[in-house]
N, C-alpha and C. Protein backbone atom coordinates (compact mmCIF):
# COMPACT_ATOMS: atom_id res chain seq x y z
N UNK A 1 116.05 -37.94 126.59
CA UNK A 1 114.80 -38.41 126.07
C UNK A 1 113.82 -37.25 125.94
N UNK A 2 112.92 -37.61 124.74
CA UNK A 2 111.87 -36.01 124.48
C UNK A 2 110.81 -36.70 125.39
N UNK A 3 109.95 -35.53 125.91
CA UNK A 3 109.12 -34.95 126.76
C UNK A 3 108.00 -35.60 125.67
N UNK A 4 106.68 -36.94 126.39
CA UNK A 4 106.03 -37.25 125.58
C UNK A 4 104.74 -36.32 125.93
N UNK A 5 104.09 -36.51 125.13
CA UNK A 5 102.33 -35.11 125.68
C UNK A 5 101.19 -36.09 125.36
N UNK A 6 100.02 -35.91 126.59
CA UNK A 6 99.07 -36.82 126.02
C UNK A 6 98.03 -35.91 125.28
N UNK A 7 97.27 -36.58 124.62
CA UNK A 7 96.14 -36.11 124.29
C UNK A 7 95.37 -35.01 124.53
N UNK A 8 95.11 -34.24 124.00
CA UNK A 8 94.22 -33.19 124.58
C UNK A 8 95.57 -31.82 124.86
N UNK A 9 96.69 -32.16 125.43
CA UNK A 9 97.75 -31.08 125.62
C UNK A 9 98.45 -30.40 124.31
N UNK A 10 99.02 -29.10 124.53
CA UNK A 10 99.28 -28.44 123.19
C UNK A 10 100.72 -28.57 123.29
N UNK A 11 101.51 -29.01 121.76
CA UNK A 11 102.63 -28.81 121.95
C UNK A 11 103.33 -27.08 121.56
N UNK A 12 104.43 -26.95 121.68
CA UNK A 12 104.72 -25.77 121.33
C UNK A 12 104.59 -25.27 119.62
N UNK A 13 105.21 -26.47 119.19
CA UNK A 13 105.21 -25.77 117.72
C UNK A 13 103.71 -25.27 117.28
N UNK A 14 102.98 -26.58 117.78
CA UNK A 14 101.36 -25.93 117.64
C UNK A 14 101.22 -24.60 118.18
N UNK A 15 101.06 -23.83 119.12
CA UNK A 15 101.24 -22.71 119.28
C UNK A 15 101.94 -21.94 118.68
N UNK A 16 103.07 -22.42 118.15
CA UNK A 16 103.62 -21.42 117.38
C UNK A 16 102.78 -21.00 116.08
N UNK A 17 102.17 -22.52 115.22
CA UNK A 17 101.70 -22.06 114.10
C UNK A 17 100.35 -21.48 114.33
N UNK A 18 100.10 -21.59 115.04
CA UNK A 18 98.52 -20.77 115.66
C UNK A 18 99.01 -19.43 115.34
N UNK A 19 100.04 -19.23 116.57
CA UNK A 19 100.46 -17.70 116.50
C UNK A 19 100.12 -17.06 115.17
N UNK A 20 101.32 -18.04 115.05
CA UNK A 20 101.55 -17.12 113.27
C UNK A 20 100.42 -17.40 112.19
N UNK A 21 99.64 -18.19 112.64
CA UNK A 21 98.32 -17.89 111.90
C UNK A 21 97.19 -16.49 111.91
N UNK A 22 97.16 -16.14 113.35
CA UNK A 22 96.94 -15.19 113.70
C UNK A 22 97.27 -14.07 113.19
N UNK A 23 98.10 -13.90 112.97
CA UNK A 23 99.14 -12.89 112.27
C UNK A 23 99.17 -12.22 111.15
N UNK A 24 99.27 -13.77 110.10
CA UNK A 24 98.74 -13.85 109.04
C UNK A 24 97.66 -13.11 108.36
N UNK A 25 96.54 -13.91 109.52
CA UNK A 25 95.45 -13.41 109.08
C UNK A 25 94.61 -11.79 109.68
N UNK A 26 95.91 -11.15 110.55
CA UNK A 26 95.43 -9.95 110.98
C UNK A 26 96.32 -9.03 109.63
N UNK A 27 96.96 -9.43 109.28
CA UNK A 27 97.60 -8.81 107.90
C UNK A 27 96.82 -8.46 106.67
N UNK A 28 96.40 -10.28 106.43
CA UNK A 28 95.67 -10.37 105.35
C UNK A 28 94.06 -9.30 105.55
N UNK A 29 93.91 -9.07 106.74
CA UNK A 29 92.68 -8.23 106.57
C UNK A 29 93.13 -6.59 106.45
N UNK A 30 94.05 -6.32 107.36
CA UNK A 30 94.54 -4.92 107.10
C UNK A 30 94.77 -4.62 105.65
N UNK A 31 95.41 -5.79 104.64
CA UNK A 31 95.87 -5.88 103.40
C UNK A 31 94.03 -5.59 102.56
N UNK A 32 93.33 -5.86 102.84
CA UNK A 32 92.24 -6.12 102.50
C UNK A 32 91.65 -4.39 102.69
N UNK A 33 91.32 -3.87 104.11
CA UNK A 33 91.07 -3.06 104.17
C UNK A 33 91.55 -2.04 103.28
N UNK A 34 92.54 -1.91 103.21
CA UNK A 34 93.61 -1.08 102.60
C UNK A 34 93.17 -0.51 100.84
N UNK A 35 92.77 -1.91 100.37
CA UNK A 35 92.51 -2.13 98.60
C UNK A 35 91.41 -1.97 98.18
N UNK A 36 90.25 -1.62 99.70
CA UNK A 36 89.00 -1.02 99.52
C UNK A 36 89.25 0.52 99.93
N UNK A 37 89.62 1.10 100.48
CA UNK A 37 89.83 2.17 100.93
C UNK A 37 90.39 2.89 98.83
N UNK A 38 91.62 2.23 98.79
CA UNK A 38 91.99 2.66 97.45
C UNK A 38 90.91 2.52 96.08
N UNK A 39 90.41 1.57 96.20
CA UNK A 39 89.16 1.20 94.98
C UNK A 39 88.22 2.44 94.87
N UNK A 40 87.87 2.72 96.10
CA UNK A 40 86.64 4.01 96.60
C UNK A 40 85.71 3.53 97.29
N UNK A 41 86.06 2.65 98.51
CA UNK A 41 84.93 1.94 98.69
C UNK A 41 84.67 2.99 100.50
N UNK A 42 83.30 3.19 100.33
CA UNK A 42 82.60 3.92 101.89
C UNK A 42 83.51 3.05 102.78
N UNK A 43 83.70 3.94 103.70
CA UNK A 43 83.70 3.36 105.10
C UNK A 43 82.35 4.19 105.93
N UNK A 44 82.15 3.64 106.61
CA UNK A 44 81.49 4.00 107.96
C UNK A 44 81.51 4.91 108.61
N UNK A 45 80.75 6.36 108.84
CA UNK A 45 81.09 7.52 109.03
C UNK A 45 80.43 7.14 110.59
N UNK A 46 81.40 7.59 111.15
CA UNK A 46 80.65 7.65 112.93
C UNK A 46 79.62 8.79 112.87
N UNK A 47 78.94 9.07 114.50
CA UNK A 47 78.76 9.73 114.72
C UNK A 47 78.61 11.10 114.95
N UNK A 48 80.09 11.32 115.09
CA UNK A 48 80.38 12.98 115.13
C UNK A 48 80.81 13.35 114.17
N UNK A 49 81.31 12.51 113.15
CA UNK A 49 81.23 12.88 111.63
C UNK A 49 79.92 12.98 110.89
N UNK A 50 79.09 12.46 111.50
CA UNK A 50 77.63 12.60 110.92
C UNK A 50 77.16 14.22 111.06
N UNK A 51 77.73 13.98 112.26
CA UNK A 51 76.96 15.79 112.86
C UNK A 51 77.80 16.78 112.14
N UNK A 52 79.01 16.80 112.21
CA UNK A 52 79.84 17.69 111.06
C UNK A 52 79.40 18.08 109.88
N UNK A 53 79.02 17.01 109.25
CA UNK A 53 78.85 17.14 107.97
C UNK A 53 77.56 17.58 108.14
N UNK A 54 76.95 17.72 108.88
CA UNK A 54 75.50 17.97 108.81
C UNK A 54 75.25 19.57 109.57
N UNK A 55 75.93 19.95 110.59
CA UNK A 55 76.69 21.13 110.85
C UNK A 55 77.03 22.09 109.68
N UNK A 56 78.20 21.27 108.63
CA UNK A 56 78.38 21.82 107.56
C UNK A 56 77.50 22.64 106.76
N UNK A 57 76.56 21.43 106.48
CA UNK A 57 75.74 21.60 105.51
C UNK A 57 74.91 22.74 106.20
N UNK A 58 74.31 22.81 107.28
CA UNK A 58 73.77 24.24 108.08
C UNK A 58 74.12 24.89 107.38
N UNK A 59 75.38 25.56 107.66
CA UNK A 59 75.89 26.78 107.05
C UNK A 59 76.50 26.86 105.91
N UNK A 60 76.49 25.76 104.88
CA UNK A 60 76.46 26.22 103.63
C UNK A 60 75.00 26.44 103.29
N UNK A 61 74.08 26.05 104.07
CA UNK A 61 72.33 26.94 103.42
C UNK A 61 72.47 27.90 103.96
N UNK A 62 72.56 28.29 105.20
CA UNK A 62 72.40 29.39 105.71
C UNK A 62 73.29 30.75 104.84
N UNK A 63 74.46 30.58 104.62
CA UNK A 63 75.24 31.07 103.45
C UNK A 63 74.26 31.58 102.09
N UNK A 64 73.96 30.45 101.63
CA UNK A 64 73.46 30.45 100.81
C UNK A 64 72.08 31.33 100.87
N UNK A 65 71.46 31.43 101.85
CA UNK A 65 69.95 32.43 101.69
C UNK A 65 70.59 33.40 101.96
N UNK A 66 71.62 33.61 102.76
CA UNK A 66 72.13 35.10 102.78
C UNK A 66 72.67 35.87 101.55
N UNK A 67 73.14 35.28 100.91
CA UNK A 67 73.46 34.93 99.49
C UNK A 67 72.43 35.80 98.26
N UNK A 68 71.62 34.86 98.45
CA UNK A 68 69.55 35.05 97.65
C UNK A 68 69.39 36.41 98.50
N UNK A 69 69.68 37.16 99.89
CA UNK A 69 68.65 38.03 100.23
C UNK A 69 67.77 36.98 101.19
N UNK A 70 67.35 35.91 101.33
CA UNK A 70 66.45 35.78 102.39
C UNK A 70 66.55 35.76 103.62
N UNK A 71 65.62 35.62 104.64
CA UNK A 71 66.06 35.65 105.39
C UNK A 71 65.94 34.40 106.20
N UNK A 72 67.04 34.54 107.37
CA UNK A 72 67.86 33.34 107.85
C UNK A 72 66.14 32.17 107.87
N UNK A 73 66.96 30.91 108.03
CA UNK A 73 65.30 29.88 108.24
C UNK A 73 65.06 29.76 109.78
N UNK A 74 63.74 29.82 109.95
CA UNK A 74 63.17 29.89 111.31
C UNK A 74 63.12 29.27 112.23
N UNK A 75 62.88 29.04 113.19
CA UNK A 75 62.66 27.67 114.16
C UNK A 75 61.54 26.25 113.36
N UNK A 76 60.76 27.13 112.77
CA UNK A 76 59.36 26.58 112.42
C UNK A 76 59.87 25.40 111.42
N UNK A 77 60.75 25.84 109.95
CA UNK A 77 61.53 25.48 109.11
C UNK A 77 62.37 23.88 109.34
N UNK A 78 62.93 24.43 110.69
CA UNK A 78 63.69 23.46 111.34
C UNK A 78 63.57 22.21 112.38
N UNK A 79 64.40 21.12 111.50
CA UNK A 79 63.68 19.88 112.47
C UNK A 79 62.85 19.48 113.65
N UNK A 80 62.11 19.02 114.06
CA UNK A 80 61.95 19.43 115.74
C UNK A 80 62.29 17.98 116.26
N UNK A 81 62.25 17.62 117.49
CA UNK A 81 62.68 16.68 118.20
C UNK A 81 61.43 15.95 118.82
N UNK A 82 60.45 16.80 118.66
CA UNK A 82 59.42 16.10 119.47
C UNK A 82 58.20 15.57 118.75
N UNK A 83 57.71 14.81 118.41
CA UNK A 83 56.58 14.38 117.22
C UNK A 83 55.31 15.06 117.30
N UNK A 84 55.29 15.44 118.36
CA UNK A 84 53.71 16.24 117.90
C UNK A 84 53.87 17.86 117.54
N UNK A 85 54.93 18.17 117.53
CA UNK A 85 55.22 19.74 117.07
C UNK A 85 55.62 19.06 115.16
N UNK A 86 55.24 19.21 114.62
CA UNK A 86 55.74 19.34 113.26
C UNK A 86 56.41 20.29 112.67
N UNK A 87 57.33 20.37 111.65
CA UNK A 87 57.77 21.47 111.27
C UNK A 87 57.40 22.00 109.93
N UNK A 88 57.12 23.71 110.04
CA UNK A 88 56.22 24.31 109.32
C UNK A 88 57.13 25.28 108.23
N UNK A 89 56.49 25.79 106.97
CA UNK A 89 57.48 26.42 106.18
C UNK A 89 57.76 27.67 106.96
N UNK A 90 58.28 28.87 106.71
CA UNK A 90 58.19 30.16 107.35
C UNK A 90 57.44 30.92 106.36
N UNK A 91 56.02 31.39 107.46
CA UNK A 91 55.16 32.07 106.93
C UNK A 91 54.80 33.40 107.21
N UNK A 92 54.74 34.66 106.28
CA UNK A 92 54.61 35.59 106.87
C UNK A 92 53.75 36.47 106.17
N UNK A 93 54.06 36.62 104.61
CA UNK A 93 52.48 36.89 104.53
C UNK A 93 51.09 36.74 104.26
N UNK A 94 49.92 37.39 103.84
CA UNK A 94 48.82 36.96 104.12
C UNK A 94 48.35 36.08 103.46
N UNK A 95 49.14 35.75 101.95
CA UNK A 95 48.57 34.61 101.10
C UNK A 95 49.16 33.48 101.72
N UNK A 96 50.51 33.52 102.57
CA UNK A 96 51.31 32.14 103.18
C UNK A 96 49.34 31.76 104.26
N UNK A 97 49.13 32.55 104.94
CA UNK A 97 48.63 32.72 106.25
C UNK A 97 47.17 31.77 105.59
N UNK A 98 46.63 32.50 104.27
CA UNK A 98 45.72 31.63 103.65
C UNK A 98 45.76 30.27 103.67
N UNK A 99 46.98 30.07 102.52
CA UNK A 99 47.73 28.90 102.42
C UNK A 99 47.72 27.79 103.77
N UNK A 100 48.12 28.49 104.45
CA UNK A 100 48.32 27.46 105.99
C UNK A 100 46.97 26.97 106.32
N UNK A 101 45.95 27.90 106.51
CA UNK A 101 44.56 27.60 107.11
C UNK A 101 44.11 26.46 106.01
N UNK A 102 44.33 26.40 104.78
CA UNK A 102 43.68 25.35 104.21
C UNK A 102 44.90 23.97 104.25
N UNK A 103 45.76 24.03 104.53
CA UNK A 103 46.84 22.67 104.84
C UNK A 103 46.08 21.91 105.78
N UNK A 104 46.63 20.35 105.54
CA UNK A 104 45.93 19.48 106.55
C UNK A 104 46.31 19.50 107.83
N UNK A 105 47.52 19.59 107.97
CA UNK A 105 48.34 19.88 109.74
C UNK A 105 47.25 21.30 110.48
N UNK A 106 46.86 22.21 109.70
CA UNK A 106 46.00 23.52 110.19
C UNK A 106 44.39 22.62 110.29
N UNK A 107 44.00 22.05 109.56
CA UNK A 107 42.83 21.09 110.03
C UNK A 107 42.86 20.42 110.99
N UNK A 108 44.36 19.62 110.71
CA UNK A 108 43.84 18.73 112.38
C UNK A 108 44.18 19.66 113.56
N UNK A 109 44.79 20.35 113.80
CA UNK A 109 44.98 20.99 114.83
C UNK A 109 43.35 21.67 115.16
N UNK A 110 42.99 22.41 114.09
CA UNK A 110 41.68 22.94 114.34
C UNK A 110 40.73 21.96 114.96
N UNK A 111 40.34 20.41 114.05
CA UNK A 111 39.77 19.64 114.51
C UNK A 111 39.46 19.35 116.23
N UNK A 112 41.04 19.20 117.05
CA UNK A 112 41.57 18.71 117.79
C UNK A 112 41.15 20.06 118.81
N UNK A 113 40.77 21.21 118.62
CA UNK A 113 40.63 22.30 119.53
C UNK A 113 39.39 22.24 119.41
N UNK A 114 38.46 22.29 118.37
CA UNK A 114 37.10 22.16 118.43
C UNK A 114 36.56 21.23 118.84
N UNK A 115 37.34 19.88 119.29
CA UNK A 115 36.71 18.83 119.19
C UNK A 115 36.52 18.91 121.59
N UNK A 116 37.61 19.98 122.04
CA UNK A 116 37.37 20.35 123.30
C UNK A 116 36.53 21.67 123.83
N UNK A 117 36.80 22.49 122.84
CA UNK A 117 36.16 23.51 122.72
C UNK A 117 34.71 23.63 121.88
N UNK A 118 34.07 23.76 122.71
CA UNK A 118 32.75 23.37 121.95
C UNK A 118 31.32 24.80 122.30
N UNK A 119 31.89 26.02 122.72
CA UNK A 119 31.12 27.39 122.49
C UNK A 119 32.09 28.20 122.44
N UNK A 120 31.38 29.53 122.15
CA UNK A 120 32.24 30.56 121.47
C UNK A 120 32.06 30.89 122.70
N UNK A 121 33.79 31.96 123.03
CA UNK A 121 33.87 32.38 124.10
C UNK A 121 33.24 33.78 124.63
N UNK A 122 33.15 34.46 123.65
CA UNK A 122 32.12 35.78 124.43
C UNK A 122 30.68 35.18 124.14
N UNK A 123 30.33 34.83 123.66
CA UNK A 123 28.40 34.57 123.53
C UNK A 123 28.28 33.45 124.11
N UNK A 124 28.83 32.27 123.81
CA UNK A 124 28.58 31.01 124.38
C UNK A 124 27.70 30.29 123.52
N UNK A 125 27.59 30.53 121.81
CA UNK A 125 26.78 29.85 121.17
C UNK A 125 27.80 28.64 120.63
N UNK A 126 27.33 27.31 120.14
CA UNK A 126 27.65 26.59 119.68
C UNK A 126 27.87 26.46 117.94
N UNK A 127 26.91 27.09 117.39
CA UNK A 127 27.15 27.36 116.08
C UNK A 127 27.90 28.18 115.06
N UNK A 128 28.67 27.83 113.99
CA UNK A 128 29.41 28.73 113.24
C UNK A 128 30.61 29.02 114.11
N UNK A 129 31.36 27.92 114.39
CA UNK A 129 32.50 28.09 115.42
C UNK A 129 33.85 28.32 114.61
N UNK A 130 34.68 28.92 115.05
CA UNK A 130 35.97 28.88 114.43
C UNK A 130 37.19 29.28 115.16
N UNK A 131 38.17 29.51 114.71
CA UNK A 131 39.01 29.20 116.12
C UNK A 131 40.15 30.46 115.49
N UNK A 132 40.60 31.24 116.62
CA UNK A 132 41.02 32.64 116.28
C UNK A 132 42.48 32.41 116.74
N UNK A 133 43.41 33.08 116.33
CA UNK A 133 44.71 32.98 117.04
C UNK A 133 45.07 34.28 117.30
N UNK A 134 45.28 33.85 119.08
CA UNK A 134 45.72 35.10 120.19
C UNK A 134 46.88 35.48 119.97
N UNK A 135 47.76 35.05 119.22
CA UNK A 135 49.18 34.74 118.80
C UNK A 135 49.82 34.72 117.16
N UNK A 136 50.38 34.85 116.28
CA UNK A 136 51.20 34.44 115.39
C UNK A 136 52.43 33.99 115.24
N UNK A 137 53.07 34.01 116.53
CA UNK A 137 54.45 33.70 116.66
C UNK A 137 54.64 32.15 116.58
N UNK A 138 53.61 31.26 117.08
CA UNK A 138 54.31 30.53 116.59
C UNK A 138 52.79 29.37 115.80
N UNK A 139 52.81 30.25 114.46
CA UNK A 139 51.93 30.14 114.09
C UNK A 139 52.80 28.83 112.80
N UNK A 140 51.93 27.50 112.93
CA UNK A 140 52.59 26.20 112.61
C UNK A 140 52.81 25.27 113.35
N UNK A 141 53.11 25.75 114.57
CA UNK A 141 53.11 24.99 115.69
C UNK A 141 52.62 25.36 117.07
N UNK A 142 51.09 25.42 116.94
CA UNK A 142 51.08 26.29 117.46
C UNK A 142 50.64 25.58 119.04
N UNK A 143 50.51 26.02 120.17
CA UNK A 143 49.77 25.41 121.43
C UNK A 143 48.50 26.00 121.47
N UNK A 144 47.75 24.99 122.34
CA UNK A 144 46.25 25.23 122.25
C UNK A 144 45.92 26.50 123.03
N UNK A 145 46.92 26.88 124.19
CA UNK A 145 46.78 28.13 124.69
C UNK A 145 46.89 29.49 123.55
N UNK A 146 47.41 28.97 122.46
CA UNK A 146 47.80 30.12 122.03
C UNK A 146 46.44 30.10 120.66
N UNK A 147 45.29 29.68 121.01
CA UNK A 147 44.10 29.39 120.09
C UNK A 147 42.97 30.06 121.15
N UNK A 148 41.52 30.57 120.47
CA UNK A 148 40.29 31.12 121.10
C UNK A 148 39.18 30.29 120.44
N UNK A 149 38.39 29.70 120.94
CA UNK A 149 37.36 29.40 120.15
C UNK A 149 35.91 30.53 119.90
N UNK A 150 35.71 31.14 118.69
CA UNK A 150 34.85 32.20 118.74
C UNK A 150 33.95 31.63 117.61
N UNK A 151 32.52 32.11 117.85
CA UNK A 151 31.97 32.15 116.80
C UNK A 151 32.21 33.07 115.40
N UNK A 152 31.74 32.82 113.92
CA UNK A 152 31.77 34.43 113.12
C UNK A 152 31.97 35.32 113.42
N UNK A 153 30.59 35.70 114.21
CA UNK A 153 30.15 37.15 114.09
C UNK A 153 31.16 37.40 115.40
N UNK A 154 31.35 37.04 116.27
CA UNK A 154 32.52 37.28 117.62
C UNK A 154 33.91 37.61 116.57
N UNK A 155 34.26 36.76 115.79
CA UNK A 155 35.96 36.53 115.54
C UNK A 155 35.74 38.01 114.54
N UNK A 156 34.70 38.41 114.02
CA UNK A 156 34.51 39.39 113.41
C UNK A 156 34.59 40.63 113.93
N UNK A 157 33.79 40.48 115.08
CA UNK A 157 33.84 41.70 115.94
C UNK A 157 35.60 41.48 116.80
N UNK A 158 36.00 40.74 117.07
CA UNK A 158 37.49 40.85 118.02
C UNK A 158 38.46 41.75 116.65
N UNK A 159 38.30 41.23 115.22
CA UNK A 159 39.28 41.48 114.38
C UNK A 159 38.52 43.52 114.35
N UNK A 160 37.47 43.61 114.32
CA UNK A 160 36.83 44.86 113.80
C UNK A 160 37.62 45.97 115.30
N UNK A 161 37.58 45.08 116.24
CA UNK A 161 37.42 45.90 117.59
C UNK A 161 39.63 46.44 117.63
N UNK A 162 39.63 45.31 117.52
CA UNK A 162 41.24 45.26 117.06
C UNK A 162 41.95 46.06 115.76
N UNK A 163 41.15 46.55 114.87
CA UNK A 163 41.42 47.58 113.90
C UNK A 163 41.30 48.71 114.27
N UNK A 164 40.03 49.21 115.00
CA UNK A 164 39.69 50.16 115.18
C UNK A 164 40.36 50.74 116.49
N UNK A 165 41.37 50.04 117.14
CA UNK A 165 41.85 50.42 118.32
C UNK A 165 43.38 49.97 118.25
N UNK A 166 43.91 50.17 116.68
CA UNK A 166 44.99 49.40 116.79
C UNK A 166 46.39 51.14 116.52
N UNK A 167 45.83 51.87 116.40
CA UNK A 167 46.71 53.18 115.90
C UNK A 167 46.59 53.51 117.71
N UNK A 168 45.57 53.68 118.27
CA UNK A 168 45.40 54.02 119.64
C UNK A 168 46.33 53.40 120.92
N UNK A 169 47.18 54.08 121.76
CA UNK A 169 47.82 53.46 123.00
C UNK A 169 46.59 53.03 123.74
N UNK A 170 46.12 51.62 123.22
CA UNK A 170 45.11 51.06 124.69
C UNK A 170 45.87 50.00 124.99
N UNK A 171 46.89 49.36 124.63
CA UNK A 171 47.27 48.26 125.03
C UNK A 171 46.72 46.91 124.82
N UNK A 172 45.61 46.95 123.68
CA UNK A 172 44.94 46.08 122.91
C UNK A 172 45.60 45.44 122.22
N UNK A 173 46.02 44.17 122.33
CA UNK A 173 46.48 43.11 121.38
C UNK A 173 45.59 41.89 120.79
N UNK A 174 46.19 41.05 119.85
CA UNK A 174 45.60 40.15 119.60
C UNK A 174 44.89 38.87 121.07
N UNK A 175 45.92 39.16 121.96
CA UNK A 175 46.22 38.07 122.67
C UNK A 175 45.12 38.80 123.65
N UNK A 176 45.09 39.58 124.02
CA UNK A 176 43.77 40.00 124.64
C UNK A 176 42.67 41.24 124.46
N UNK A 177 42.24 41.01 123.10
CA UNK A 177 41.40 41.50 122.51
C UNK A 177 40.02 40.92 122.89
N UNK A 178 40.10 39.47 122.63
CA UNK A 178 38.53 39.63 123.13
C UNK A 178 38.16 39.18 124.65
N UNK A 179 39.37 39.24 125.60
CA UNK A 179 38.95 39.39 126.93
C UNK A 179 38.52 41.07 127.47
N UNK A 180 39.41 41.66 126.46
CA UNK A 180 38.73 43.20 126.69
C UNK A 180 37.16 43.36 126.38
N UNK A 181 37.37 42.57 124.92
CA UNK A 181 35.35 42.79 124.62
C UNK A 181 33.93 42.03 125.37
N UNK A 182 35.08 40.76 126.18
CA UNK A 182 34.36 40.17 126.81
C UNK A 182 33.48 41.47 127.97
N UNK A 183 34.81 42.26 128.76
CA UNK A 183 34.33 42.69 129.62
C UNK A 183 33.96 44.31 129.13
N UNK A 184 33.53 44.57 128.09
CA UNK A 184 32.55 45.61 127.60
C UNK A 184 31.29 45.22 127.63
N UNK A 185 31.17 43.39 127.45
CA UNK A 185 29.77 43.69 127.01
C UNK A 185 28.84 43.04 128.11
């Protein structure tokens, strides 16, 4: 006598055609995958294929300015990771240097130093303020340490004092030029 099953219990053949439904339909998708792959259809580039190709592409520019004569691109040029550093073209000479001071990123930064800095540092006047850089290196991004707040006639005299002592071994730099003139006068 056959084995009766109640309700709710699975018989075998049912499982079987499950199985092989399963099956079926892990085929029919591989079959599927397959006829997009051939058509031209994207797949999904992971991760470390992202960076490869993007790796790549590095050094086919980099190639490439070597190529032109220029020279390699700078830190400044290059992405940054952190949002308040922006990234700046590479600037070096004096019409770039123009150029920059009138860009809006060179305003707000200025804004943002004047808006703490509020007298010139050798006189201590408040008027005709402007803001000098102790630094060019990393001029685009730059830190507020690496900024002076001077009046005109001061940023005039640091640049005049700094010409006139710049062929001379005094050890006069930008970066402490007008702490030297501070303590002349």
């Amino acid at each position: 006598m056959g084995r009766r099953f109640k309700i709710g219990d699975c018989s075998s053949d049912m499982l079987i055609r499950q199985r092989a439904f399963q099956r079926l339909a892990a085929i029919v998708a591989r079959r599927d995958r397959l006829l997009k792959e051939q058509e031209g259809w994207e797949k999904k580039t992971s991760k470390k294929q992202e960076k490869r190709r993007r790796r790549k592409q590095k050094r086919l520019e980099k190639l490439e300015r070597r190529k032109q004569g220029l020279p390699p691109l700078s830190r400044a040029s290059q992405p940054h990771k952190r949002s308040h550093e922006k990234p700046r073209k590479h600037l070096t000479p004096k019409e770039d240097y123009r150029e920059y001071l009138r860009s809006p990123h060179w305003q707000k930064v200025r804004r943002k130093f004047l808006g703490t800095h509020k007298r010139c540092y050798l006189c201590g006047t408040t008027k005709r303020l402007s803001v000098h850089h102790k630094t060019y290196k990393r001029r685009g991004w730059e830190r507020m340490t690496d900024l002076l707040c001077l009046c005109w006639p001061c940023h005039k005299k640091v640049h005049e004092y700094l010409d006139a002592n710049k062929d001379k071994n005094t050890g006069i730099t930008l970066w402490n030029a007008a702490d030297k003139l501070k303590a002349l006068e």
